[in-house]
Protein backbone atom coordinates (compact mmCIF):
# COMPACT_ATOMS: atom_id res chain seq x y z
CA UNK A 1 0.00 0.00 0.00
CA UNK A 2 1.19 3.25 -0.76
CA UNK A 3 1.42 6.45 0.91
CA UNK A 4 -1.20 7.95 -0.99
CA UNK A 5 -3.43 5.20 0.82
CA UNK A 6 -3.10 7.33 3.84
CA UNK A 7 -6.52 9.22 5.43
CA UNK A 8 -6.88 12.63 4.65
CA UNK A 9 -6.72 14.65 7.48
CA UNK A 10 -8.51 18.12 6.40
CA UNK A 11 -11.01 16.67 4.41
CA UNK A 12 -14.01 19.57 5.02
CA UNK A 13 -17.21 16.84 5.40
CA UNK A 14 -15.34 15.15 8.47
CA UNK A 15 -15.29 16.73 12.21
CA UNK A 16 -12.06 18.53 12.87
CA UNK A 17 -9.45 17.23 14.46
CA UNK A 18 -9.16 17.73 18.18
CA UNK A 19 -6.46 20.21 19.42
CA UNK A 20 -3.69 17.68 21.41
CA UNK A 21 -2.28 14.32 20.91
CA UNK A 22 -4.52 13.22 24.38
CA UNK A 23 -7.86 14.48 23.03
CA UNK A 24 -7.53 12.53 19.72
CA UNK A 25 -5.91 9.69 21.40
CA UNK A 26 -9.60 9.85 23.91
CA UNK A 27 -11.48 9.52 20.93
CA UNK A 28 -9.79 6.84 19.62
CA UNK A 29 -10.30 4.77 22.20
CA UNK A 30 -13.86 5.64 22.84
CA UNK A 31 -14.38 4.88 19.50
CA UNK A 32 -12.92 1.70 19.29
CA UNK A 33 -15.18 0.59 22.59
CA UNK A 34 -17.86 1.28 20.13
CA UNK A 35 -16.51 -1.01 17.46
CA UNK A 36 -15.69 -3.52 19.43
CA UNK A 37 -19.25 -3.58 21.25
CA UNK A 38 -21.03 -5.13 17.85
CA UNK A 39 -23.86 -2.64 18.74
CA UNK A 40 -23.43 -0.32 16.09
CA UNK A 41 -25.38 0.03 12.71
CA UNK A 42 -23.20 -1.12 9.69
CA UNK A 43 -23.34 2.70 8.47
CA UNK A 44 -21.75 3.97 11.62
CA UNK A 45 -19.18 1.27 11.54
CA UNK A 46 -17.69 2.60 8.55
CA UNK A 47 -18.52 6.16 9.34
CA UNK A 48 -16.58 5.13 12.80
CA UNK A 49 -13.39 2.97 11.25
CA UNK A 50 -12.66 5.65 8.69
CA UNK A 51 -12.85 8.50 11.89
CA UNK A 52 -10.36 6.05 13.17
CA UNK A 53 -8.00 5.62 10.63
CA UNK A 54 -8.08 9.51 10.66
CA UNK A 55 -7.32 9.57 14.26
CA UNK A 56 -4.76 7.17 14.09
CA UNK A 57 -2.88 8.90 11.35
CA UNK A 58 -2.80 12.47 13.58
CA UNK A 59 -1.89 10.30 16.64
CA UNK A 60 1.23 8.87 14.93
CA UNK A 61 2.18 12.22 13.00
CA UNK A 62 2.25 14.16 16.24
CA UNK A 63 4.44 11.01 17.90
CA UNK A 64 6.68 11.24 14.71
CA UNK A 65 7.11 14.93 14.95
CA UNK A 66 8.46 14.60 18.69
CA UNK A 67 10.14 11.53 17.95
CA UNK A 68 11.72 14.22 15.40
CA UNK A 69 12.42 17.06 18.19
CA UNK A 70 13.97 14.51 20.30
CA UNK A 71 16.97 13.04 17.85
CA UNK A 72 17.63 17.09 16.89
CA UNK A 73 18.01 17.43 20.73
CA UNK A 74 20.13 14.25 21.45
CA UNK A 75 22.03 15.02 18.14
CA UNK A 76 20.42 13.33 15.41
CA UNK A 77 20.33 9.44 17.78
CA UNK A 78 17.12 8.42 19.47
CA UNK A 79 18.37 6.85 22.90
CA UNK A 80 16.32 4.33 24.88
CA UNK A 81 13.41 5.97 27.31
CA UNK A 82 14.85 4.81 30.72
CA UNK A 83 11.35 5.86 32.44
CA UNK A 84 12.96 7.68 35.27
């Protein structure tokens, strides 16, 4: 699959995104409890998985743009999170 496969992420007939990381990553997983309950009408499944895939995508590009920040701090290597 290519790149081009990727979700569109302004597209004007979908909500906006939300404003941080934590709000979209809230969403997310509120919407996947819906999914995964098998209550919801086959229209709001895919209504739901592609609000998902949307989700997902601005979850990993903010991840990947401080994964970024972090190797231009540590000079250009990404070293181990030690937790502490």
């Amino acid at each position: 699959m290519s790149k081009a496969a990727k979700p569109e992420l302004t597209d004007p007939h979908l909500p906006p995104l939300p404003a941080t990381y934590e709000a979209a990553l809230t969403e997310l997983e509120l919407l996947v409890g819906q999914l995964e309950s098998g209550q919801m009408p086959l229209d709001q499944l895919l209504s739901g998985y592609q609000r998902g895939a949307v989700l997902l995508a601005f979850c990993r590009d903010k991840l990947k743009a401080v994964e970024d920040q972090i190797q231009v701090l540590d000079g250009g290597q990404l070293k181990p999170w030690s937790g502490s």
